[in-house]
Protein backbone atom coordinates (compact mmCIF):
# COMPACT_ATOMS: atom_id res chain seq x y z
CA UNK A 1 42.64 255.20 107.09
CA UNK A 2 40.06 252.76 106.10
CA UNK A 3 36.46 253.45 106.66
CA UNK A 4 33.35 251.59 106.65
CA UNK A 5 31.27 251.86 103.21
CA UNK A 6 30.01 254.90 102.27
CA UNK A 7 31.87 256.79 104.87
CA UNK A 8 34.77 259.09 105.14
CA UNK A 9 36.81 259.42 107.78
CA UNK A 10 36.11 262.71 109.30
CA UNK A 11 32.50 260.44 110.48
CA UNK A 12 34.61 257.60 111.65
CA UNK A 13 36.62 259.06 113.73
CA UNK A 14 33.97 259.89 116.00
CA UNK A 15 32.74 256.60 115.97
CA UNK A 16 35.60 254.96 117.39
CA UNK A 17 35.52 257.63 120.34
CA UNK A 18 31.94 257.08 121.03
CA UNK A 19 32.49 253.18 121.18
CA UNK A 20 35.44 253.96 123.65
CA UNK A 21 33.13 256.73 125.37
CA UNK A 22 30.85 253.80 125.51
CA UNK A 23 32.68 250.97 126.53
CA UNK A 24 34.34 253.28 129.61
CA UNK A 25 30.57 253.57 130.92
CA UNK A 26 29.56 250.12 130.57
CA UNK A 27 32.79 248.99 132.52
CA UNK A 28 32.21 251.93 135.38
CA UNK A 29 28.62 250.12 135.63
CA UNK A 30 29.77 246.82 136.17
CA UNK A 31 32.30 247.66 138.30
CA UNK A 32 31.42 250.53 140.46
CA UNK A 33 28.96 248.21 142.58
CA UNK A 34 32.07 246.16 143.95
CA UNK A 35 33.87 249.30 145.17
CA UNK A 36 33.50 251.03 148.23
CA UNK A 37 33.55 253.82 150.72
CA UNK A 38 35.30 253.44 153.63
CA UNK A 39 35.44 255.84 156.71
CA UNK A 40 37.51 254.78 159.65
CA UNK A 41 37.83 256.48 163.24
CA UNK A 42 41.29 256.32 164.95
CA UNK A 43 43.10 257.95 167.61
CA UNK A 44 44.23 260.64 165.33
CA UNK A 45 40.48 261.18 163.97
CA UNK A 46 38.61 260.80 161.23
CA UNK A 47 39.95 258.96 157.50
CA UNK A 48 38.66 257.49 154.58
CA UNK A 49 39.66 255.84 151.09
CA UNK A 50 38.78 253.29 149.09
CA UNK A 51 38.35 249.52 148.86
CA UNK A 52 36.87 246.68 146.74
CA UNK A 53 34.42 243.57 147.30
CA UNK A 54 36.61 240.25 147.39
CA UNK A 55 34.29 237.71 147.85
CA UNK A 56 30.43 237.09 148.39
CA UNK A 57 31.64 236.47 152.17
CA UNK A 58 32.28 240.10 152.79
CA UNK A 59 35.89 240.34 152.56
CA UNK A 60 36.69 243.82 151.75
CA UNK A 61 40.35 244.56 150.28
CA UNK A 62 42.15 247.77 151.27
CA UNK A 63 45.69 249.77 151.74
CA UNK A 64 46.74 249.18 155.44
CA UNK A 65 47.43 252.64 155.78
CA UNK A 66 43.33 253.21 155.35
CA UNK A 67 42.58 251.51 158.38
CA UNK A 68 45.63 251.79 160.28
CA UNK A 69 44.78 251.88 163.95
CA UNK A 70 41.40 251.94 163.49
CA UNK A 71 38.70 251.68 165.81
CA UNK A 72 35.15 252.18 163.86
CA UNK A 73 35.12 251.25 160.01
CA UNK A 74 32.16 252.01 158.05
CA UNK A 75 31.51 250.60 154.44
CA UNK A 76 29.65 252.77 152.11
CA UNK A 77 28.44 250.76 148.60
CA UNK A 78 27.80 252.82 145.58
CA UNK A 79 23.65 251.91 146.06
CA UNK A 80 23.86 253.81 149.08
CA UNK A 81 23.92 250.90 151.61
CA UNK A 82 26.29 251.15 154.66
CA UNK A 83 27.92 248.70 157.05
CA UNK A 84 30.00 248.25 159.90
CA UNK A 85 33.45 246.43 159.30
CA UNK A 86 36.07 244.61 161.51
CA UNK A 87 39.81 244.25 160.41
CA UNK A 88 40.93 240.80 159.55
CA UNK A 89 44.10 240.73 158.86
CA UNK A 90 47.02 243.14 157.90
CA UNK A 91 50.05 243.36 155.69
CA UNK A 92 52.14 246.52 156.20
CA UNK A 93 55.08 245.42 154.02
CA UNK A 94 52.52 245.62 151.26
CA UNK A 95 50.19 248.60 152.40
CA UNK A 96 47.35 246.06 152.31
CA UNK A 97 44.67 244.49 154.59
CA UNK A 98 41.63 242.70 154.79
CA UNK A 99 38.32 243.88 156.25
CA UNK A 100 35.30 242.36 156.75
CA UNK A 101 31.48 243.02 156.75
CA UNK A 102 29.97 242.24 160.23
CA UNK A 103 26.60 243.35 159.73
CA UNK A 104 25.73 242.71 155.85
CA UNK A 105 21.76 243.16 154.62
CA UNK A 106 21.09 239.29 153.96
CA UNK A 107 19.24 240.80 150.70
CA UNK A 108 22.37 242.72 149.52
CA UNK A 109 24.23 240.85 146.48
CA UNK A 110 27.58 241.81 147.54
CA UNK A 111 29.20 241.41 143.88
CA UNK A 112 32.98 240.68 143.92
CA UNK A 113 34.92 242.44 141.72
CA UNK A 114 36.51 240.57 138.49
CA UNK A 115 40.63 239.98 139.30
CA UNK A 116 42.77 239.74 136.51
CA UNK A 117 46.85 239.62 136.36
CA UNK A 118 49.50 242.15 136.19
CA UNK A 119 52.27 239.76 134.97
CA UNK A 120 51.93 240.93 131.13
CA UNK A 121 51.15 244.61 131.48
CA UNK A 122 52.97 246.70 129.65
CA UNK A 123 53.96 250.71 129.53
CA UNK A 124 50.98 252.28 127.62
CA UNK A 125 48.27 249.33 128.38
CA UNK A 126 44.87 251.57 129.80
CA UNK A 127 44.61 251.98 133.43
CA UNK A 128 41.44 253.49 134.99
CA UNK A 129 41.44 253.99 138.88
CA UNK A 130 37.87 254.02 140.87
CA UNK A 131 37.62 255.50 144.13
CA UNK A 132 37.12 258.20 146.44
CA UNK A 133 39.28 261.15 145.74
CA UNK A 134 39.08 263.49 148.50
CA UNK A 135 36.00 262.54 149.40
CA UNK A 136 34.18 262.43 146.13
CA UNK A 137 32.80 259.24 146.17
CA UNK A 138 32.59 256.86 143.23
CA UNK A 139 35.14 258.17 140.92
CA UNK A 140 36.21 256.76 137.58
CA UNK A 141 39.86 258.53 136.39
CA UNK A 142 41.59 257.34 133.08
CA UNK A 143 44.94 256.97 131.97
CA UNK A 144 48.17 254.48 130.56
CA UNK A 145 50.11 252.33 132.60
CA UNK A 146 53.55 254.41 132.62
CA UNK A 147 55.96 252.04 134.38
CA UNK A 148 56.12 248.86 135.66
CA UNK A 149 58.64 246.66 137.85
CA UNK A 150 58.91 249.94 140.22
CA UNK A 151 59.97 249.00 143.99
CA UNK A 152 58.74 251.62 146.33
CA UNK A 153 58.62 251.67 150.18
CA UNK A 154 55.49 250.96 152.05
CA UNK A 155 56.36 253.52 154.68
CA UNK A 156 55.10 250.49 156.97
CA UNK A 157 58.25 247.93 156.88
CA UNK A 158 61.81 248.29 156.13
CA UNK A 159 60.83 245.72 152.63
CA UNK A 160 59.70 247.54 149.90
CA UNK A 161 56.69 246.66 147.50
CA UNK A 162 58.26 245.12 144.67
CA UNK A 163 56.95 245.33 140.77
CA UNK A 164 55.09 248.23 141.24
CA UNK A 165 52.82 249.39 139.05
CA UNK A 166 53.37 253.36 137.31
CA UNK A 167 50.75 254.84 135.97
CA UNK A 168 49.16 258.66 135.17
CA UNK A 169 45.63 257.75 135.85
CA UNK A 170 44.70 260.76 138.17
CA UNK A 171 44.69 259.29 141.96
CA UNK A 172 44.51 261.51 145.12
CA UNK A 173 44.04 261.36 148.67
CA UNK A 174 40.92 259.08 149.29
CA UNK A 175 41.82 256.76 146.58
CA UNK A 176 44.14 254.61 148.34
CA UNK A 177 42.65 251.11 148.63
CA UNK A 178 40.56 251.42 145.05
CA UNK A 179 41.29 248.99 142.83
CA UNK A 180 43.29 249.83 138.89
CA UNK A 181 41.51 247.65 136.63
CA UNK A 182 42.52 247.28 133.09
CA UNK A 183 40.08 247.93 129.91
CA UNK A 184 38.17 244.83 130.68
CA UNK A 185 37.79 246.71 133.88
CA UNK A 186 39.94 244.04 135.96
CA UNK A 187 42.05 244.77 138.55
CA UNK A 188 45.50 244.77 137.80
CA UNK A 189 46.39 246.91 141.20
CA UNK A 190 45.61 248.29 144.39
CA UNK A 191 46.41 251.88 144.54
CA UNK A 192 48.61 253.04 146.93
CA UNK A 193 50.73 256.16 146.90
CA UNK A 194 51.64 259.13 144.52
CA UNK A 195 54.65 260.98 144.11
CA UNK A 196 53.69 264.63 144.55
CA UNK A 197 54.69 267.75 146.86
CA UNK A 198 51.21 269.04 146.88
CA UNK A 199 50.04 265.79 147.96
CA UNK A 200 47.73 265.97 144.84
CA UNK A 201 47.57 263.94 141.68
CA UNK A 202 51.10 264.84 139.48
CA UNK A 203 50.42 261.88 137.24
CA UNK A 204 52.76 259.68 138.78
CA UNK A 205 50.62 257.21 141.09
CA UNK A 206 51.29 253.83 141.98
CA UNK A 207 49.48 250.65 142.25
CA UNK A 208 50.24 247.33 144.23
CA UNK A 209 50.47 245.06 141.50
CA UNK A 210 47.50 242.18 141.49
CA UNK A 211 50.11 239.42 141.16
CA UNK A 212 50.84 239.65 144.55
CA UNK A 213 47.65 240.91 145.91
CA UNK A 214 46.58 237.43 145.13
CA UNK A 215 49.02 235.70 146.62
CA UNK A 216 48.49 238.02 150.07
CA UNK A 217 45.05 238.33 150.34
CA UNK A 218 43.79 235.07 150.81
CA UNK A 219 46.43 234.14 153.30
CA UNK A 220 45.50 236.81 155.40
CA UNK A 221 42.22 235.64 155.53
CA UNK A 222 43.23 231.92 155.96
CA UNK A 223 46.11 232.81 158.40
CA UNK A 224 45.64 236.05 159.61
CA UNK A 225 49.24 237.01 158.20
CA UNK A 226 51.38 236.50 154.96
CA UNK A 227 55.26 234.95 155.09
CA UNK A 228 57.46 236.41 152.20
CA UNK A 229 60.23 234.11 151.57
CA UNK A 230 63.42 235.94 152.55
CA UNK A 231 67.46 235.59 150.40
CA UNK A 232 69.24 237.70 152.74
CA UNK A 233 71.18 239.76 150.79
CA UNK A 234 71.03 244.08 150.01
CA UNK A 235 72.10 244.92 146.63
CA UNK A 236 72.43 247.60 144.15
CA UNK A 237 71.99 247.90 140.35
CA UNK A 238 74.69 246.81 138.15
CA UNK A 239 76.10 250.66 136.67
CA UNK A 240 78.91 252.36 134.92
CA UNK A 241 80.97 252.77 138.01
CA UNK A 242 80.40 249.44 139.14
CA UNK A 243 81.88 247.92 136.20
CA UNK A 244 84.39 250.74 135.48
CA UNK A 245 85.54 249.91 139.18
CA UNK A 246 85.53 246.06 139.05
CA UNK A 247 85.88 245.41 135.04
CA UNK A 248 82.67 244.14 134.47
CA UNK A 249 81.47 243.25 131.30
CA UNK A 250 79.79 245.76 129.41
CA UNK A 251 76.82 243.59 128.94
CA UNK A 252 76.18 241.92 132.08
CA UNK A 253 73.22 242.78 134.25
CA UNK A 254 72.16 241.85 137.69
CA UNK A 255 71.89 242.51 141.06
CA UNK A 256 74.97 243.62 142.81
CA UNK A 257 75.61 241.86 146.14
CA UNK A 258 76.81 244.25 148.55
CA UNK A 259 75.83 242.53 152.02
CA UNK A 260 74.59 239.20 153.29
CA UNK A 261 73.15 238.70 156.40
CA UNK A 262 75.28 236.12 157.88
CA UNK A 263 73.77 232.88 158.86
CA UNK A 264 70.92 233.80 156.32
CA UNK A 265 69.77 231.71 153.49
CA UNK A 266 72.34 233.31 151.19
CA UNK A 267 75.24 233.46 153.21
CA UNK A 268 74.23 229.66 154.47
CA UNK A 269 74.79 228.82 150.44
CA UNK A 270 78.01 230.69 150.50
CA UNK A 271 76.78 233.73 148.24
CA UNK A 272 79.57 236.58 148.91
CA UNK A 273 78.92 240.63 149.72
CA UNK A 274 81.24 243.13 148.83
CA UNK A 275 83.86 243.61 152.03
CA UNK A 276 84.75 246.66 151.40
CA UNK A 277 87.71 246.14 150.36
CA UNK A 278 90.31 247.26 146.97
CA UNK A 279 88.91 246.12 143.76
CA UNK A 280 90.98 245.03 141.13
CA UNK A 281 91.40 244.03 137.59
CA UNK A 282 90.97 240.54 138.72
CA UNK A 283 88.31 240.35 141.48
CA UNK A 284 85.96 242.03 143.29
CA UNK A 285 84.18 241.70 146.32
CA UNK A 286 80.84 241.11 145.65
CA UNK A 287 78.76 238.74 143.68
CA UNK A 288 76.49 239.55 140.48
CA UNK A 289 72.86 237.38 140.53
CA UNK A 290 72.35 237.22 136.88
CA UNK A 291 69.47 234.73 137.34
CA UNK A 292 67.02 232.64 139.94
CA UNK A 293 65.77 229.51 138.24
CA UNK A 294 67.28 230.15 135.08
CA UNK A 295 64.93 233.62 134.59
CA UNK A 296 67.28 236.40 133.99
CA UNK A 297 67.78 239.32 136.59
CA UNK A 298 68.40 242.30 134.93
CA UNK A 299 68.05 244.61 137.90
CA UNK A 300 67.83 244.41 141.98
CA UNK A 301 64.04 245.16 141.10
CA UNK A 302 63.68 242.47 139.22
CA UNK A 303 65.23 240.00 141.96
CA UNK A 304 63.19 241.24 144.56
CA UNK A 305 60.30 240.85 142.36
CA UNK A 306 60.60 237.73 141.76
CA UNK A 307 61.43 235.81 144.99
CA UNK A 308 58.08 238.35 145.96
CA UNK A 309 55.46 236.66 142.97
CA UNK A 310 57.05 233.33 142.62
CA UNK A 311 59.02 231.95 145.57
CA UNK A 312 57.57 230.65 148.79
CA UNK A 313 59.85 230.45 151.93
CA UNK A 314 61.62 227.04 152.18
CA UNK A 315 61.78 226.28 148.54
CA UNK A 316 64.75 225.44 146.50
CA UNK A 317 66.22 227.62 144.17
CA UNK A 318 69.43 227.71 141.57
CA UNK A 319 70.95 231.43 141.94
CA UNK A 320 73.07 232.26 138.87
CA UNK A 321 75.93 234.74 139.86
CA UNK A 322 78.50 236.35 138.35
CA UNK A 323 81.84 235.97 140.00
CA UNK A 324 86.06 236.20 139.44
CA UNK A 325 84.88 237.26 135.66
CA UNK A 326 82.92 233.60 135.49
CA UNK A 327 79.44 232.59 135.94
CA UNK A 328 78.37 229.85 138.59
CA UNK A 329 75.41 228.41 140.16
CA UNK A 330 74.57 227.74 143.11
CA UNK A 331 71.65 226.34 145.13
CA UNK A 332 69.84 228.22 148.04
CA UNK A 333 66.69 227.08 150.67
CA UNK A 334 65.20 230.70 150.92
CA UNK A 335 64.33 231.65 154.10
CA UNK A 336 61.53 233.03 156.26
CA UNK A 337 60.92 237.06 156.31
CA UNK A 338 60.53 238.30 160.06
CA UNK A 339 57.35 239.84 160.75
CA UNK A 340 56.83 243.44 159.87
CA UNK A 341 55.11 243.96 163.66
């Protein structure tokens, strides 16, 4: 190990912890001032979790689940300062929403918090979660992102909330809402859930990733809703019995077609679903999608991920798909996603 002049490393070492020691305080300062408290009062009683500042406006970004049914929402800020808020908008497919200040101190710098992107994270990348775990307001927990490109189910819609974001960073009850931020402290999620049957931290937590939380948010505010463009297709992961079953090649990847809504945007551009009926050396029911726009699908994840970040409804698309042992392309006008409620 190489060490400054005059040193050895036995004193460097603890150098490098303090600057990380260091730099993990500086970032909690200049970012625990755009997260909040936030205590809401619904027919079931009393909640609370976690949200962050959006904009000098008073837009206040949340999970849906934190403010579900709501009828008094109270905004605590780290200085102590408390407000009423007033739901804007709602996205239950995602687990998110949009609140809003109604009663703001005119003298209160409301500081948004920094957004950054989740496109290029990577397993092992820092993730530190802020929040309000159980109650214990202000919180700063530290850990790796673990996974990414998970698809997990609201609990809200019958979509699920695609590229997900894995990671061990400790989150419990009362975080939900809190913003993941990355080691320049920004956020790269929203968290959501964990997977846990003590309904405590089991470091396995997961985040909405940013990507989309960008694309959401400020519709909601515009609009008052977000449209997800919708395929119109169900499909499974391309695995060992799959292509021991249908003679797949051993390399090919993709998302297995195994229904189509009919009339839907797919079925409209004559993409098939598996019929149920015998497979054979020769053919098989259902169509592979190997890519979307030439950008390779290796998974149903990764499809439904990216019609999610980088489709809109009514745009053209080329589908690449796998079919009768030959690739194909075809083109598709993606569709409009029903409303969640």
């Amino acid at each position: 190990m190489s060490v400054p002049d005059g040193g050895t490393s036995d004193t460097y070492v603890p150098d490098i912890i303090a600057a990380q020691q260091q730099h993990l305080i500086n970032l909690y300062d200049k970012t625990v001032e755009s997260v909040v408290f936030i205590f809401s009062r619904t027919t079931r009683g009393l909640g609370s979790g976690s949200g962050f500042v959006w904009d000098k406006s008073g837009h206040i970004v949340t999970n849906y689940h934190v403010i579900q049914n709501a009828g008094t929402i109270i905004v605590r800020f780290f200085n102590g300062r408390e407000y009423r808020a007033e739901i804007i908008a709602e996205d239950p497919a995602a687990d998110l929403a949009v609140i809003k200040l109604t009663d703001p101190d005119p003298s209160h710098d409301l500081k948004p918090i920094s957004i950054g992107s989740s496109t290029q994270l990577r397993p092992g990348d820092t993730a530190i979660a802020l929040g309000n775990p159980f109650g214990q307001e202000f919180t700063m927990t530290t850990g790796i992102v673990s996974a990414i490109s998970r698809t997990i189910n609201s609990g809200f819609s019958s979509y699920s909330i695609p590229s997900v974001i894995q990671t061990d960073a400790a989150i419990n009850p009362g975080n939900s809402g809190g913003p993941l931020l990355d080691l320049n402290g920004d956020v790269i999620g929203v968290n959501t859930q964990i997977a846990s049957e003590t309904a405590q931290s089991s470091g396995v937590g997961f985040a909405v990733p940013v990507d989309l939380v960008k694309r959401v948010v400020p519709s909601l505010i515009e609009n008052g809703k977000y449209i997800y463009p919708l395929m119109g297709i169900s499909g499974n992961e391309v695995e060992l019995t799959l292509r021991e079953n249908v003679g797949l090649p051993s390399d090919l990847v993709g998302a297995y077609v195994t229904r189509v809504t009919p009339d839907g945007p797919a079925d409209l551009a004559g993409i098939q679903g598996d019929t149920g009926t015998q497979f054979s050396d020769l053919n098989f029911d259902g169509d592979v999608i190997i890519s979307i726009n030439n950008v390779q699908m290796e998974s149903m994840d990764d499809l439904v991920g990216y019609l999610a970040l980088n489709t809109s409804p009514g745009e053209n698309i080329t589908v690449g798909i796998f079919r009768n042992k030959s690739e194909v392309t075809v083109s598709m006008t993606l569709g409009f996603r029903p409303p969640t409620n």
